[in-house]
N, C-alpha and C. Protein backbone atom coordinates (compact mmCIF):
# COMPACT_ATOMS: atom_id res chain seq x y z
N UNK A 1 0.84 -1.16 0.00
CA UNK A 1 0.00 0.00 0.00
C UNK A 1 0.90 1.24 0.00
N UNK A 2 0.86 2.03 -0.76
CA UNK A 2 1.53 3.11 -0.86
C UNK A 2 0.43 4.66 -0.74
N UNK A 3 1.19 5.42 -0.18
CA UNK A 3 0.68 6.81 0.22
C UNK A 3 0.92 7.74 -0.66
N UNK A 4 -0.33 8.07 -0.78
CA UNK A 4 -0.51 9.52 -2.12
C UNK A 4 -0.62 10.82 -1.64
N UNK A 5 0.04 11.37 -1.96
CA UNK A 5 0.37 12.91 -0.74
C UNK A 5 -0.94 13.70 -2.02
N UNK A 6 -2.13 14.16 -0.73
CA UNK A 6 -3.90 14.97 -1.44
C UNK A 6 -2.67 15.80 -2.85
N UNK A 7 -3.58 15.84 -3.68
CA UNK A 7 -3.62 16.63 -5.00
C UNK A 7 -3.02 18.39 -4.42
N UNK A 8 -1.76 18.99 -4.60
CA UNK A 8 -0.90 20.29 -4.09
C UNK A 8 -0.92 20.48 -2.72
N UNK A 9 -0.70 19.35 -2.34
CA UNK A 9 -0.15 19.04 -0.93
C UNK A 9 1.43 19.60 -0.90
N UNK A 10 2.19 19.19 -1.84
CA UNK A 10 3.28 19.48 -2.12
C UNK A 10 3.91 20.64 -2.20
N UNK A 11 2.94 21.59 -3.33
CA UNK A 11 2.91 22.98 -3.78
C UNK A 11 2.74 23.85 -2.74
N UNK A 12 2.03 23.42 -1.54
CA UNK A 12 1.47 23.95 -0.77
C UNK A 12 2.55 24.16 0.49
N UNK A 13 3.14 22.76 0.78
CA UNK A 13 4.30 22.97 1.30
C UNK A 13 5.20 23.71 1.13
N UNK A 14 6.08 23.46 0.10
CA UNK A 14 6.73 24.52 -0.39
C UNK A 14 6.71 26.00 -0.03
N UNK A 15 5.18 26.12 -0.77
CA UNK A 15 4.55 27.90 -0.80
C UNK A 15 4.94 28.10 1.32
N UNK A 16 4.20 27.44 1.69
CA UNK A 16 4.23 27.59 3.46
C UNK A 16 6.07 28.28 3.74
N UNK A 17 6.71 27.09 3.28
CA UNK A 17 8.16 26.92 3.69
C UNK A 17 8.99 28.66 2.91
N UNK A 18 8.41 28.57 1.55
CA UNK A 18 8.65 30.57 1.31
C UNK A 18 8.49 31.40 1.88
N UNK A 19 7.00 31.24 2.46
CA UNK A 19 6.47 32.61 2.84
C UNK A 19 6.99 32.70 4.66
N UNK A 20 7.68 31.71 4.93
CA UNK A 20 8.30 31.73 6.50
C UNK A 20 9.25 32.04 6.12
N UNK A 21 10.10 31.99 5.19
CA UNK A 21 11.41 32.53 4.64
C UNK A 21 11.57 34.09 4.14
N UNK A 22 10.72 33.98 3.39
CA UNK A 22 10.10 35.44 2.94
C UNK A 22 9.97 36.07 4.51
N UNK A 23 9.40 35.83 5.00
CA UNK A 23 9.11 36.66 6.28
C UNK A 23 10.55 37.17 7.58
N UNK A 24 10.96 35.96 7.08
CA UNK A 24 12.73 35.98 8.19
C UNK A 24 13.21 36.93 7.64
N UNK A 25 13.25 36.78 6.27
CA UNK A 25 13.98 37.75 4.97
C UNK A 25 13.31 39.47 5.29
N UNK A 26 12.58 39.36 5.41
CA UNK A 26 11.84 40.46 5.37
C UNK A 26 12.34 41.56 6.99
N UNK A 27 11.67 40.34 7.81
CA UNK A 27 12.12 41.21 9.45
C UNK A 27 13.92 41.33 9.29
N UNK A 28 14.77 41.22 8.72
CA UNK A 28 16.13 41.19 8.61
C UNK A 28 16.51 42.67 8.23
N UNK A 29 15.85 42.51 6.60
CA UNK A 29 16.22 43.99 6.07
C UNK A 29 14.60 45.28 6.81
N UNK A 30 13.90 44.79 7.51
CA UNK A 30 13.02 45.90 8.24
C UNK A 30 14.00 46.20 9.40
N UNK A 31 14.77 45.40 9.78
CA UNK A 31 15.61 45.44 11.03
C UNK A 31 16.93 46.24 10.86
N UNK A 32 17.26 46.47 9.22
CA UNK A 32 18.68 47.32 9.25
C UNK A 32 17.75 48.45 8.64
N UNK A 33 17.21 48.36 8.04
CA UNK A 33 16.26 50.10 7.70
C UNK A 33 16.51 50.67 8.76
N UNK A 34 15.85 49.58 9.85
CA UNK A 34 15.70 50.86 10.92
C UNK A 34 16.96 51.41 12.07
N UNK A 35 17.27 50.06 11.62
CA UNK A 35 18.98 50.62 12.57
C UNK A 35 19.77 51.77 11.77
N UNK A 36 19.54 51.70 9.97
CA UNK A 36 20.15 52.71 9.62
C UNK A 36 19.49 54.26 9.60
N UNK A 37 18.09 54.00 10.10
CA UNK A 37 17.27 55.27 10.64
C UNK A 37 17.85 55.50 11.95
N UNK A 38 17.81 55.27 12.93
CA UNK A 38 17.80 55.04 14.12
C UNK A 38 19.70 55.98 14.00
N UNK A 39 20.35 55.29 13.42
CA UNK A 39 21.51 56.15 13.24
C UNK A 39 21.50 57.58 12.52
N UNK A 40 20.46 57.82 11.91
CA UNK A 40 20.80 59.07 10.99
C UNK A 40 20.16 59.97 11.71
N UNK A 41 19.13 59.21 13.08
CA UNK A 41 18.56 60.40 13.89
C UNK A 41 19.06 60.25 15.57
N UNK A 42 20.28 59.36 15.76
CA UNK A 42 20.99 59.07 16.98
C UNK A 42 19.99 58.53 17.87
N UNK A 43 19.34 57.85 17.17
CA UNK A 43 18.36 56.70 18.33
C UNK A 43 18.53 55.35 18.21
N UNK A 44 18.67 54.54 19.60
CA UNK A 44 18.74 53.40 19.59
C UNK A 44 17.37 52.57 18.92
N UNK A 45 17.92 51.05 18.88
CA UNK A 45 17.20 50.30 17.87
C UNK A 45 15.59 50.32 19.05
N UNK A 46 15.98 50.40 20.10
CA UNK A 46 14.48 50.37 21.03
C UNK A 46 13.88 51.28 21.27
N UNK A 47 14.92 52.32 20.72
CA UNK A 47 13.83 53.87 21.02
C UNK A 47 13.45 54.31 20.31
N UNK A 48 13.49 53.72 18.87
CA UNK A 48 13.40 53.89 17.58
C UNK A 48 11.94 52.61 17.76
N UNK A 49 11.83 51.73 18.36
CA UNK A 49 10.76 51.19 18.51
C UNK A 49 9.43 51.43 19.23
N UNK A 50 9.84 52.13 20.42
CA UNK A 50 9.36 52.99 21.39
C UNK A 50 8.28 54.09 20.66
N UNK A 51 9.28 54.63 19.65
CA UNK A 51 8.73 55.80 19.16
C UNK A 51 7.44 55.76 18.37
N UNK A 52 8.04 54.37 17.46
CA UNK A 52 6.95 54.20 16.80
C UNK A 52 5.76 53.87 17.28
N UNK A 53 5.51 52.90 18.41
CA UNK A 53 4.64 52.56 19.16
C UNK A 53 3.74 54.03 19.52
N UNK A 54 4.63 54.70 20.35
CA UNK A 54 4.00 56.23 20.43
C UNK A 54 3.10 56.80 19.10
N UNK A 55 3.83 56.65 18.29
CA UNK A 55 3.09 57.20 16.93
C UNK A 55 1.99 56.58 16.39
N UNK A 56 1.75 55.46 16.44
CA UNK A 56 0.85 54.49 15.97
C UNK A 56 -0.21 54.40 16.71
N UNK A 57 -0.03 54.41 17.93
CA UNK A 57 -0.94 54.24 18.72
C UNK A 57 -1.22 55.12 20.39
N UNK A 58 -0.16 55.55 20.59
CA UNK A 58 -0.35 57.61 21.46
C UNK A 58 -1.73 58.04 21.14
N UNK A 59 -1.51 58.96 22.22
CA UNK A 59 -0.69 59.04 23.07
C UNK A 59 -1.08 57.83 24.28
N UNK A 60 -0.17 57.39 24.82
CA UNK A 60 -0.37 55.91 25.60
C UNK A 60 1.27 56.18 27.22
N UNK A 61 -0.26 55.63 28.08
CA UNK A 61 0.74 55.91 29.45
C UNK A 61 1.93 55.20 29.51
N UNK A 62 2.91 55.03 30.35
CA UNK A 62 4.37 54.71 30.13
C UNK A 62 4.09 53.14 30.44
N UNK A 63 3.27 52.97 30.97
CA UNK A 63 2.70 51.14 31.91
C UNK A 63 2.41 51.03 30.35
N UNK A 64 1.08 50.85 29.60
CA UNK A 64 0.79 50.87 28.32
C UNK A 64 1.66 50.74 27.44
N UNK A 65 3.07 51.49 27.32
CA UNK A 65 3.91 51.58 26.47
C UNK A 65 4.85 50.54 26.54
N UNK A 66 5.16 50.01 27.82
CA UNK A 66 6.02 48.95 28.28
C UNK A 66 5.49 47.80 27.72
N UNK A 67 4.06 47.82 28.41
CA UNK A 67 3.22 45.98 27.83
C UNK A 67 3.47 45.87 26.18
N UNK A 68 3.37 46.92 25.70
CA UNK A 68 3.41 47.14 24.12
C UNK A 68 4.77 46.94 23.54
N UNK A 69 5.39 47.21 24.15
CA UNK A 69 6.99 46.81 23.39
C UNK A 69 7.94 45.98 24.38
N UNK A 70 7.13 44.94 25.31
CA UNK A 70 7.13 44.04 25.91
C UNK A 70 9.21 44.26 26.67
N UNK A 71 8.91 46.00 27.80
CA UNK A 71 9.84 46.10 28.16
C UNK A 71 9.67 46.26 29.85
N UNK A 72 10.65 46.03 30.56
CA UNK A 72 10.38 46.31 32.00
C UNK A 72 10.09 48.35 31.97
N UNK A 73 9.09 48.16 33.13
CA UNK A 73 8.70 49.94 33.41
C UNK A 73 10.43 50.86 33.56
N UNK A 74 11.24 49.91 34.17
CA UNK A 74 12.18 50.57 34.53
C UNK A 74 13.22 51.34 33.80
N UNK A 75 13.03 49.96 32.43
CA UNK A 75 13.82 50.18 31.06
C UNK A 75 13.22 51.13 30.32
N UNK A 76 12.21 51.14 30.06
CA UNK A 76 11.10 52.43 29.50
C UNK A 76 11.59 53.69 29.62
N UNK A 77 11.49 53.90 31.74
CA UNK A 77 11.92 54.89 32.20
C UNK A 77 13.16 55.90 31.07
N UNK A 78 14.11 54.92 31.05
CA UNK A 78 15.50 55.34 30.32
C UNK A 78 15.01 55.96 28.86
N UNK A 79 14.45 54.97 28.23
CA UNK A 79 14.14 55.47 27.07
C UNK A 79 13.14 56.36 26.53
N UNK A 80 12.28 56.79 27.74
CA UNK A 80 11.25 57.86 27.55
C UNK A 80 12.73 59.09 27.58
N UNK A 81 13.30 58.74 29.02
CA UNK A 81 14.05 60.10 28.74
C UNK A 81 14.80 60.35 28.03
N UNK A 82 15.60 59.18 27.43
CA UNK A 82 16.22 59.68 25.83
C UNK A 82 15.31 60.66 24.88
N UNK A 83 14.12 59.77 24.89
CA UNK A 83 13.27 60.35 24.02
C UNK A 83 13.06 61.90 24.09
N UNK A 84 13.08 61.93 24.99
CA UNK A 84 12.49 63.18 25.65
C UNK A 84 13.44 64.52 25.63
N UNK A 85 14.88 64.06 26.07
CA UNK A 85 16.02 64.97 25.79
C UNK A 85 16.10 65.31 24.17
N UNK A 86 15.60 64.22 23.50
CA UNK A 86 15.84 64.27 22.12
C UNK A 86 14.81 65.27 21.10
N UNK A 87 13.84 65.32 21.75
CA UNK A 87 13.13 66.14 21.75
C UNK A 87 11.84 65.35 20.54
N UNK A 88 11.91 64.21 21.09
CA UNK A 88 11.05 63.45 20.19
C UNK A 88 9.77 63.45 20.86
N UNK A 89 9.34 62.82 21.50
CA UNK A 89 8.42 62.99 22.94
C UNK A 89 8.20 64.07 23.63
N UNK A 90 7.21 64.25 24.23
CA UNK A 90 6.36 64.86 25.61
C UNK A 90 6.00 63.91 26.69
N UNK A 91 6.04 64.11 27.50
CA UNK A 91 5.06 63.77 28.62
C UNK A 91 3.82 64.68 29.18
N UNK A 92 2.57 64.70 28.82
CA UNK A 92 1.88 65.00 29.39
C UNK A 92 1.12 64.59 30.97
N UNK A 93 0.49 65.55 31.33
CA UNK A 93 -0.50 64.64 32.51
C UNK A 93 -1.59 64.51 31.76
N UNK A 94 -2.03 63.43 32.11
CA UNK A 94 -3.11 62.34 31.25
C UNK A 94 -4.67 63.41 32.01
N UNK A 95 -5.41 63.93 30.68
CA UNK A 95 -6.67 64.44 31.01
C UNK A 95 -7.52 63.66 31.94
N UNK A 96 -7.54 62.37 31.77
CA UNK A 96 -8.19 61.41 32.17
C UNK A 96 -8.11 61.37 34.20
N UNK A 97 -7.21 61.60 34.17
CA UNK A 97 -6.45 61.37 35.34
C UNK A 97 -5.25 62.15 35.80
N UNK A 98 -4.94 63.14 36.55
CA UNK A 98 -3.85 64.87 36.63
C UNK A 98 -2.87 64.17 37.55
N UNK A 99 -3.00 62.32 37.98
CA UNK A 99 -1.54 62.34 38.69
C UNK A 99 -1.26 61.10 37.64
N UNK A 100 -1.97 60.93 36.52
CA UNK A 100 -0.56 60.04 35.75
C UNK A 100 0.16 60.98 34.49
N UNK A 101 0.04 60.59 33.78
CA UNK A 101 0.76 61.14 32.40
C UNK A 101 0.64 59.70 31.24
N UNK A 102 0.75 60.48 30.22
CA UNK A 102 0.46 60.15 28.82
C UNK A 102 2.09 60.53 28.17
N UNK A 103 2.38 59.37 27.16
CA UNK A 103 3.36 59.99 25.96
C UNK A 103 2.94 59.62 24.67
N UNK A 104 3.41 61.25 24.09
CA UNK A 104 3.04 61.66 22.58
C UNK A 104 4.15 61.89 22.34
N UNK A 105 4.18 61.79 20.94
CA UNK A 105 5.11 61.95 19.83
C UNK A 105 4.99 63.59 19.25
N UNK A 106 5.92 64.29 19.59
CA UNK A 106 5.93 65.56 18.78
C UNK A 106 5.90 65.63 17.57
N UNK A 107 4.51 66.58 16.99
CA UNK A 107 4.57 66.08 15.41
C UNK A 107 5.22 66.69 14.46
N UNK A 108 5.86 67.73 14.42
CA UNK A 108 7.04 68.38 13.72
C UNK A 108 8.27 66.94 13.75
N UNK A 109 8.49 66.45 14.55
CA UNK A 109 9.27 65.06 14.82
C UNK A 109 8.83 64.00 14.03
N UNK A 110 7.05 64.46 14.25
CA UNK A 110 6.78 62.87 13.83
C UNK A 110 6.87 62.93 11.68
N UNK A 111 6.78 64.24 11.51
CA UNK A 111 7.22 64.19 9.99
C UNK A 111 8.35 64.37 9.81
N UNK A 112 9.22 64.38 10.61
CA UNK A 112 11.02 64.44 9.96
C UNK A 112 10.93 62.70 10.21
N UNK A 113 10.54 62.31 10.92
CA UNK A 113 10.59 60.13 11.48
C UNK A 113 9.97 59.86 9.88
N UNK A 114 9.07 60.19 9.32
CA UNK A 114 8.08 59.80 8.29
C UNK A 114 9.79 60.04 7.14
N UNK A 115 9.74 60.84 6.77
CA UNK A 115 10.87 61.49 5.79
C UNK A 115 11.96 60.49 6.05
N UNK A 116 12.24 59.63 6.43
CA UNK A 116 13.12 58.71 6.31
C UNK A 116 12.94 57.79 6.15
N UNK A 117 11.31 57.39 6.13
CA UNK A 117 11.26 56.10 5.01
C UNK A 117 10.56 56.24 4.31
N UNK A 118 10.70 57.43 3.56
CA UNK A 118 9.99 57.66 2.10
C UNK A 118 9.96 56.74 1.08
N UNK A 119 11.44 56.71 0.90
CA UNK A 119 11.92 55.42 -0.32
C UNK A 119 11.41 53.83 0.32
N UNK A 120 11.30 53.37 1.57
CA UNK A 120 10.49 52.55 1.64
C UNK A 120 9.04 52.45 1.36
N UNK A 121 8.74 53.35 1.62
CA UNK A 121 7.15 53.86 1.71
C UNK A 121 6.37 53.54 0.27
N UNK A 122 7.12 54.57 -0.54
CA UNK A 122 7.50 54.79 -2.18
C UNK A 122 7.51 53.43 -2.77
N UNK A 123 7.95 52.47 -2.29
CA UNK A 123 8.45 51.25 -2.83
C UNK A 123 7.11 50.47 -2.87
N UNK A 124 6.85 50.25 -1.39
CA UNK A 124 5.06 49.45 -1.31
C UNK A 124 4.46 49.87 -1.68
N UNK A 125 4.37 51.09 -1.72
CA UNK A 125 3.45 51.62 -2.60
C UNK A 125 3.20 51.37 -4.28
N UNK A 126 4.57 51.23 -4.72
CA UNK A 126 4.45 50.52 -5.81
C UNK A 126 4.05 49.12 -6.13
N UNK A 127 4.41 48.32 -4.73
CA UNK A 127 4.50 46.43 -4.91
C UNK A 127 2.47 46.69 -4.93
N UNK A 128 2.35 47.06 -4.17
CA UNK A 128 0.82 47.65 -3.71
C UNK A 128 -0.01 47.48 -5.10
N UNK A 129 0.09 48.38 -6.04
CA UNK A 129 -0.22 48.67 -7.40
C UNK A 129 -0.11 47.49 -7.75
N UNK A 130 0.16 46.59 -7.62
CA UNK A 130 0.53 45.24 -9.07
C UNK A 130 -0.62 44.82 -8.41
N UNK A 131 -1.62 44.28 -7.32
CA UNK A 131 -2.19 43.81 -6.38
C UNK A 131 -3.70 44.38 -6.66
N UNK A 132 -4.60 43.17 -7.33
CA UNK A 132 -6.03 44.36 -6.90
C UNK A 132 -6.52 44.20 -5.24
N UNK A 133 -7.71 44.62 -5.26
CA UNK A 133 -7.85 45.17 -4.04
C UNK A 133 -8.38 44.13 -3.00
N UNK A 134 -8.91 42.65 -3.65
CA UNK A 134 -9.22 41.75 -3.29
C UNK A 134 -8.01 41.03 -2.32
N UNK A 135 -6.46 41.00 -3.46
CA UNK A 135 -5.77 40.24 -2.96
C UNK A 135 -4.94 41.11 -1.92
N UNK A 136 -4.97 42.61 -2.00
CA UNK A 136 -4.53 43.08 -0.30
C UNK A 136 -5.55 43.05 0.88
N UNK A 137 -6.67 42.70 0.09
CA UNK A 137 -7.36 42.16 1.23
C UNK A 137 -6.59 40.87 2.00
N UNK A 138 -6.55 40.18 0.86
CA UNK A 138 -5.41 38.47 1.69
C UNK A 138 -4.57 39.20 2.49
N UNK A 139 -3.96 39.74 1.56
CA UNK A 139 -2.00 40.10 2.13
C UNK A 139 -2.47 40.56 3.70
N UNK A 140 -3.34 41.82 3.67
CA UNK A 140 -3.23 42.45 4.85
C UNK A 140 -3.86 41.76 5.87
N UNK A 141 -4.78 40.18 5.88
CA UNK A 141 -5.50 39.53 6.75
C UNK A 141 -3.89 39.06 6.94
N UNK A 142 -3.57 38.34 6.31
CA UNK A 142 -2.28 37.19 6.38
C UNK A 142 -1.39 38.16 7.60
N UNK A 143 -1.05 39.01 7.22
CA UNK A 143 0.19 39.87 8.31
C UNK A 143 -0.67 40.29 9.45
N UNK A 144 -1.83 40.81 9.41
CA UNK A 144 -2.51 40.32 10.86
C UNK A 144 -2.16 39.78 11.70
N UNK A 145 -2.81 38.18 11.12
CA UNK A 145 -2.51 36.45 11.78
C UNK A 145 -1.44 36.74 12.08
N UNK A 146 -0.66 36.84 10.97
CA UNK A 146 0.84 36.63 11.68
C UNK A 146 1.30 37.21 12.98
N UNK A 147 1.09 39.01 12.66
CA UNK A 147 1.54 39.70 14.24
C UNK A 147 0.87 39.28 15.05
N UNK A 148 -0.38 38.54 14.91
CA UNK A 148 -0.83 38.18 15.93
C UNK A 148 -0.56 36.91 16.99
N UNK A 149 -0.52 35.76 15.52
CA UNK A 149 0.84 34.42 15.92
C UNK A 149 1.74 34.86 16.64
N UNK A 150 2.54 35.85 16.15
CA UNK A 150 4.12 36.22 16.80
C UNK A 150 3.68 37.08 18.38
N UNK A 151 2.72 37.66 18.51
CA UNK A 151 2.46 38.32 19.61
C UNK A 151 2.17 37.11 20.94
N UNK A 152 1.37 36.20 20.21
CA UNK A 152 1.10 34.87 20.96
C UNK A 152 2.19 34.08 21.48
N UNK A 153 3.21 33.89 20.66
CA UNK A 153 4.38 33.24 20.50
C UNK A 153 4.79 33.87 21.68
N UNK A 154 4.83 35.29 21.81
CA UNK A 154 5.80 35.94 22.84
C UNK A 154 5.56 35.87 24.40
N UNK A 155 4.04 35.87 24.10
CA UNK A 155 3.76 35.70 25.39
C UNK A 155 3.48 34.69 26.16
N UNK A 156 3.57 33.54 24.92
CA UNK A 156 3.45 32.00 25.99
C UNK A 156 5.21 32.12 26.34
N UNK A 157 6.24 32.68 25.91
CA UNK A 157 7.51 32.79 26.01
C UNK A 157 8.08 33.48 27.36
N UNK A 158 7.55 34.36 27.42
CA UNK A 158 7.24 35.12 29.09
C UNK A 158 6.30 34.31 30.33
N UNK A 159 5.37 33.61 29.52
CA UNK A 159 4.86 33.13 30.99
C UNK A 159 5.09 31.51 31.39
């Protein structure tokens, strides 16, 4: 008796085994972009992560900001105040509440941060175009799952 591997069982493998490759490939060169950002504006690779977090989703309290870029409060501490000397950040006191505080991203800052990955930007924007609108529907479910896999991943890793 011999075993018949289902009709693009094979193809399918393969495709799986790319697109995890593709993806290693991918976080590698997203990982020197930003180290070579991170240098052209004298920020470390975590405060350069920090920041973005701020930007994306700010203004967000310093507890908030830690769970989010999965750092101790203490380490934060340091890198808010980089941030902060740098003149990238604020600290506000949080409306919500006048004895915590909130951090935002200064937005004169936050368009000189933008201006350095134009030519990335520029680029997807082009891969974007080949794509109708159906199949960035896929793409953009697929990288979802994924950050969401990898977010999962991290935290069965911590506990």
């Amino acid at each position: 008796m011999s075993f018949k591997a289902p009709e693009g069982s094979i193809g399918r493998g393969r495709s799986t085994v790319a697109i995890k490759e593709s993806l290693r490939d991918l976080r590698v060169q997203l990982a020197l972009l930003n180290h070579q950002v991170g240098a052209k504006v004298e920020l470390k690779d975590v405060d350069l992560d920090c920041l973005d977090l701020v930007s994306r989703h700010g203004p967000l309290n310093p507890t908030a900001l830690a769970r989010r870029a999965g750092l101790h409060p203490a380490t934060l501490t340091g890198i808010l105040d980089r941030l902060e000397r740098g003149g990238w950040v604020t600290r506000d006191r949080d409306p919500a509440d006048r004895r915590a505080v909130v951090v935002r991203m200064l937005p004169d800052r936050n368009a000189e941060m933008y201006r350095h990955y134009d030519g990335m930007n520029t680029a997807l924007d082009g891969i974007c175009a080949d794509y109708a609108p159906a199949e960035l529907d896929v793409i953009a479910d697929f990288l979802r799952r994924a950050t969401t896999a990898g977010r999962q991943a991290t935290e069965d890793m911590i506990d």
